[in-house]
C-alpha atoms as a PDB file:
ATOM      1  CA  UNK A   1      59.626  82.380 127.825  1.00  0.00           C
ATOM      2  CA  UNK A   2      59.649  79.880 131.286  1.00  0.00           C
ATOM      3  CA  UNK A   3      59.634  76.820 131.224  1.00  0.00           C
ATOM      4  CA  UNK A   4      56.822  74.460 130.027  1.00  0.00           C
ATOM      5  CA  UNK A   5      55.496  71.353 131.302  1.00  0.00           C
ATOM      6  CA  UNK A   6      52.249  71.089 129.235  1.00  0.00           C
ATOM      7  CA  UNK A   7      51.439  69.744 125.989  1.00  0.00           C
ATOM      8  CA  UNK A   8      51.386  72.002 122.836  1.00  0.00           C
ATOM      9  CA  UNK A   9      49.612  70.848 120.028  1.00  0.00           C
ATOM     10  CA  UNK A  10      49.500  72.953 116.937  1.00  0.00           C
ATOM     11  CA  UNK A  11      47.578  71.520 114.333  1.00  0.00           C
ATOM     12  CA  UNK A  12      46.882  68.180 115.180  1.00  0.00           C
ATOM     13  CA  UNK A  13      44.963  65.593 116.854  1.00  0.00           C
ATOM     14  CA  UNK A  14      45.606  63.156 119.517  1.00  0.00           C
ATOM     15  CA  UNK A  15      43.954  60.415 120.386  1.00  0.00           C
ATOM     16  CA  UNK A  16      45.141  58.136 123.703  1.00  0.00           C
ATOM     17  CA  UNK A  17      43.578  55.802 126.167  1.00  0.00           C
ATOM     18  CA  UNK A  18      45.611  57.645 128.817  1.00  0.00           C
ATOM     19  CA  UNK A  19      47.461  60.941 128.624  1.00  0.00           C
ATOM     20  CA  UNK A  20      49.775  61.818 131.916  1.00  0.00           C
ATOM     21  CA  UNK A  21      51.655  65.456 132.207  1.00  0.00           C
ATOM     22  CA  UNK A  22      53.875  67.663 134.284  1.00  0.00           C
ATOM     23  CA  UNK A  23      55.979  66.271 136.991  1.00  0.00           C
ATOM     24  CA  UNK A  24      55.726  62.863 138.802  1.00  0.00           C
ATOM     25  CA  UNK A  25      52.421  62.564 136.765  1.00  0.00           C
ATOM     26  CA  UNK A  26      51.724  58.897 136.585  1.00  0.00           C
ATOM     27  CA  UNK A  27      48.641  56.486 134.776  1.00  0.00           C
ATOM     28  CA  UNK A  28      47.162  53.964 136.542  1.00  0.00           C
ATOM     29  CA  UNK A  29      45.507  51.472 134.067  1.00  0.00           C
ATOM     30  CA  UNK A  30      43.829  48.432 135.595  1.00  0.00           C
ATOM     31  CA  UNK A  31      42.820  46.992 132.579  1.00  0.00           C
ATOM     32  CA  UNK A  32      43.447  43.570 131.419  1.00  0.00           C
ATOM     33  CA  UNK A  33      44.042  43.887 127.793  1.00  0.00           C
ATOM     34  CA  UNK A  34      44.196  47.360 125.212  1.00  0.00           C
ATOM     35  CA  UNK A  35      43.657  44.538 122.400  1.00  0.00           C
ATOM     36  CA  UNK A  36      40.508  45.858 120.687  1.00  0.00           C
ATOM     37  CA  UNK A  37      39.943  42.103 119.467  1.00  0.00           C
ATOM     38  CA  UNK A  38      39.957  40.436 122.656  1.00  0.00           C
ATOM     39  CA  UNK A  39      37.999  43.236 124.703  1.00  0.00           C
ATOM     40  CA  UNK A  40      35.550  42.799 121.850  1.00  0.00           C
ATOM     41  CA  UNK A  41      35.764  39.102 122.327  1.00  0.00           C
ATOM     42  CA  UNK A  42      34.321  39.147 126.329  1.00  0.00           C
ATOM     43  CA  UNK A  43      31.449  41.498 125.146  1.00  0.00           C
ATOM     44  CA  UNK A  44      30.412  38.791 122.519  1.00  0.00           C
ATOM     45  CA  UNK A  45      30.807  36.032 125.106  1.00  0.00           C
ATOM     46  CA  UNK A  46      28.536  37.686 127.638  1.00  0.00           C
ATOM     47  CA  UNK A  47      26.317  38.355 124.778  1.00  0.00           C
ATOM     48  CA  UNK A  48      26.561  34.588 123.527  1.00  0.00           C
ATOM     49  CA  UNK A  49      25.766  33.409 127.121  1.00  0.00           C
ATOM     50  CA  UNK A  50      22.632  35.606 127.682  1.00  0.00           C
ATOM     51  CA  UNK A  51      21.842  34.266 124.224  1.00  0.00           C
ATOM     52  CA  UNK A  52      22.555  30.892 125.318  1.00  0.00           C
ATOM     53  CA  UNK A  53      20.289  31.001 128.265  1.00  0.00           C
ATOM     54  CA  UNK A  54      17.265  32.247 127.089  1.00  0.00           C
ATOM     55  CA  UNK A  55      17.053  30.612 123.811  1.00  0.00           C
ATOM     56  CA  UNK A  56      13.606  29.118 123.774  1.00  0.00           C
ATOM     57  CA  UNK A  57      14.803  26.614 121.205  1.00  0.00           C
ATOM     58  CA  UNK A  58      16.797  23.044 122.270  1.00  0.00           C
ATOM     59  CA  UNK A  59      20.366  23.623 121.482  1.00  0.00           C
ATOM     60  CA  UNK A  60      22.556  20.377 121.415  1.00  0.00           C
ATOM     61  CA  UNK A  61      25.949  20.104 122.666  1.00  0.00           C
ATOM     62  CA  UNK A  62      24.759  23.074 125.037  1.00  0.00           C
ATOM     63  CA  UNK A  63      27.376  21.685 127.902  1.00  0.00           C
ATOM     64  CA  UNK A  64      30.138  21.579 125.027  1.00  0.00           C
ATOM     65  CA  UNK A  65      29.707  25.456 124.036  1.00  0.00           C
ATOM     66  CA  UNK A  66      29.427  26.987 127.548  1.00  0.00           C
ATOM     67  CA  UNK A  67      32.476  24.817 128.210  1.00  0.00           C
ATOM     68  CA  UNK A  68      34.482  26.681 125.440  1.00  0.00           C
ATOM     69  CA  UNK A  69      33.080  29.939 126.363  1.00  0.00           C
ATOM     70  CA  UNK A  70      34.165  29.650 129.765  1.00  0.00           C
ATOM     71  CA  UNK A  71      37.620  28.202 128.490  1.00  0.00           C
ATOM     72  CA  UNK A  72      38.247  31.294 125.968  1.00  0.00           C
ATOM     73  CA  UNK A  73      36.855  33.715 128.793  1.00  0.00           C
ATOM     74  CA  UNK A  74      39.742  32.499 131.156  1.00  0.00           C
ATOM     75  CA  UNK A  75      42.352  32.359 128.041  1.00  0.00           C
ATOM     76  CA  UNK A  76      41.392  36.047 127.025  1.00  0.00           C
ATOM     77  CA  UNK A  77      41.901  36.985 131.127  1.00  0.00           C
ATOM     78  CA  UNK A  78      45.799  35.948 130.285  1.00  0.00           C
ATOM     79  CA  UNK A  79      48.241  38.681 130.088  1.00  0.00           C
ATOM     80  CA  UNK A  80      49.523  36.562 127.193  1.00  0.00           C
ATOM     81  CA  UNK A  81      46.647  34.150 125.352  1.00  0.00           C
ATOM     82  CA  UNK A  82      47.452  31.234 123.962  1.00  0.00           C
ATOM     83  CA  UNK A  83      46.606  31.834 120.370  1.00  0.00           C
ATOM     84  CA  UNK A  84      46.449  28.187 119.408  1.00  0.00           C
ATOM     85  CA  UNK A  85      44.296  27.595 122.638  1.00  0.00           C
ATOM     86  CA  UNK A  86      42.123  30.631 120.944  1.00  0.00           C
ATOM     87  CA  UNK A  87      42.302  28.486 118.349  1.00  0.00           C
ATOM     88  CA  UNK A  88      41.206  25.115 118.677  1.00  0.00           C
ATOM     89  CA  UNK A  89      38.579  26.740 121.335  1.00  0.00           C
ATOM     90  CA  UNK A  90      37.129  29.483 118.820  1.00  0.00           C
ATOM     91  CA  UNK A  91      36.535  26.399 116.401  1.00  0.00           C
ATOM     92  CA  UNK A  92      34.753  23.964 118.451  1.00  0.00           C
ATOM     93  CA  UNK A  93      32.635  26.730 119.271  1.00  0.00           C
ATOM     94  CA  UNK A  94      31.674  27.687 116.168  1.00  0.00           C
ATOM     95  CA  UNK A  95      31.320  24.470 114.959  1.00  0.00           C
ATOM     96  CA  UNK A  96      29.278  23.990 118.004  1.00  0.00           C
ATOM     97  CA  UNK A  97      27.097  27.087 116.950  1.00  0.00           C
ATOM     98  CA  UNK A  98      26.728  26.476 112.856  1.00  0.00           C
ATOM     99  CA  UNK A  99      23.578  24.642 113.367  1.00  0.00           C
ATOM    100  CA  UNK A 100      21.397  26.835 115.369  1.00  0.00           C
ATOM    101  CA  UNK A 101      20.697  29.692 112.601  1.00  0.00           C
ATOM    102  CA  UNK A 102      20.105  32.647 115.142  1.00  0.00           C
ATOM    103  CA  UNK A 103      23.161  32.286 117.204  1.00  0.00           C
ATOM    104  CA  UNK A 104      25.458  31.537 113.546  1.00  0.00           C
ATOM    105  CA  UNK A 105      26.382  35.609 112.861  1.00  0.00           C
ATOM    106  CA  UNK A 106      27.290  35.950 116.416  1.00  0.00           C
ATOM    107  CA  UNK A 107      29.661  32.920 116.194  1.00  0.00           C
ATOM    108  CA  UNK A 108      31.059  34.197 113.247  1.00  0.00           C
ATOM    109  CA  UNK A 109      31.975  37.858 114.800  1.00  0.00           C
ATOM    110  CA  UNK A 110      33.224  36.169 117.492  1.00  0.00           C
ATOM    111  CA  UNK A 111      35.571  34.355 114.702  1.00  0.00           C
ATOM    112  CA  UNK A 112      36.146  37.094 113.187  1.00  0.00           C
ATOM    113  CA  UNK A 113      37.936  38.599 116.550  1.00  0.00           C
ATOM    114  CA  UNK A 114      39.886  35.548 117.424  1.00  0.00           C
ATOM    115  CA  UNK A 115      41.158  35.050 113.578  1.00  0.00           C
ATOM    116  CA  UNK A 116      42.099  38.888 114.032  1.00  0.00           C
ATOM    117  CA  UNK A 117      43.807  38.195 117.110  1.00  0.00           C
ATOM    118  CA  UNK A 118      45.815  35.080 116.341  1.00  0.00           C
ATOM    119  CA  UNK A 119      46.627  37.087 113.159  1.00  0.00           C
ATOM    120  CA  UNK A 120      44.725  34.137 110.990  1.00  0.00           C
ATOM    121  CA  UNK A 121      42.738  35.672 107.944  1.00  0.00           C
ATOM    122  CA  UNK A 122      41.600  31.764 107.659  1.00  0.00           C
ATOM    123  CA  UNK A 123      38.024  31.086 107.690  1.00  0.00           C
ATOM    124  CA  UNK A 124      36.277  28.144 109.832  1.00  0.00           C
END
């Protein structure tokens, strides 16, 4: 038998964001984070924002949310977030959010992520 430079897999699964074989075979992976919780996060925050802006009702402290949004979109960008930035951030918005009833499940998935994250099972 010659020699092999595949993959054999007998009887099993794999599952991989990237799979590189044979010689010199490399990955190029240009993304940010592999953290489910924090790519999760910037889909909720887009969502939140869209949200946000087309809301037909007033929503108080409107400056004060889009001000932590845009504060936990730049800490998730890190190669290493702060997790007590996450924190404190993750709770003024949600605070920020508990009053205005159809935005309040979305603030708390988007709790739910950071707590995950930050490896707090803690509830706001």
């Amino acid at each position: 038998m010659g020699n092999n430079d595949g993959i054999i897999i007998n009887n099993g699964t794999v599952n991989a964001k990237n799979i590189a074989v044979g010689a010199n075979s490399t990955i190029n992976d240009n993304s940010t984070h592999t953290n489910h919780d924090l790519q999760q996060l910037s889909v909720l925050f887009n969502e939140l924002l869209e949200k946000l802006h087309t809301s037909q009702e007033p929503i108080s402290n409107k400056e004060d949310i889009l001000d932590a949004i845009a504060e936990l979109k730049e800490q998730i960008k890190q190669k290493e977030p702060r997790k007590s930035m996450l924190k404190i951030l993750g709770k003024t918005l949600v605070d920020n959010l508990g009053n205005i009833k159809h935005l309040v499940p979305l603030a708390q998935n988007i709790w739910h992520h950071i707590s995950s994250f930050i490896g707090s099972a803690a509830g706001v």
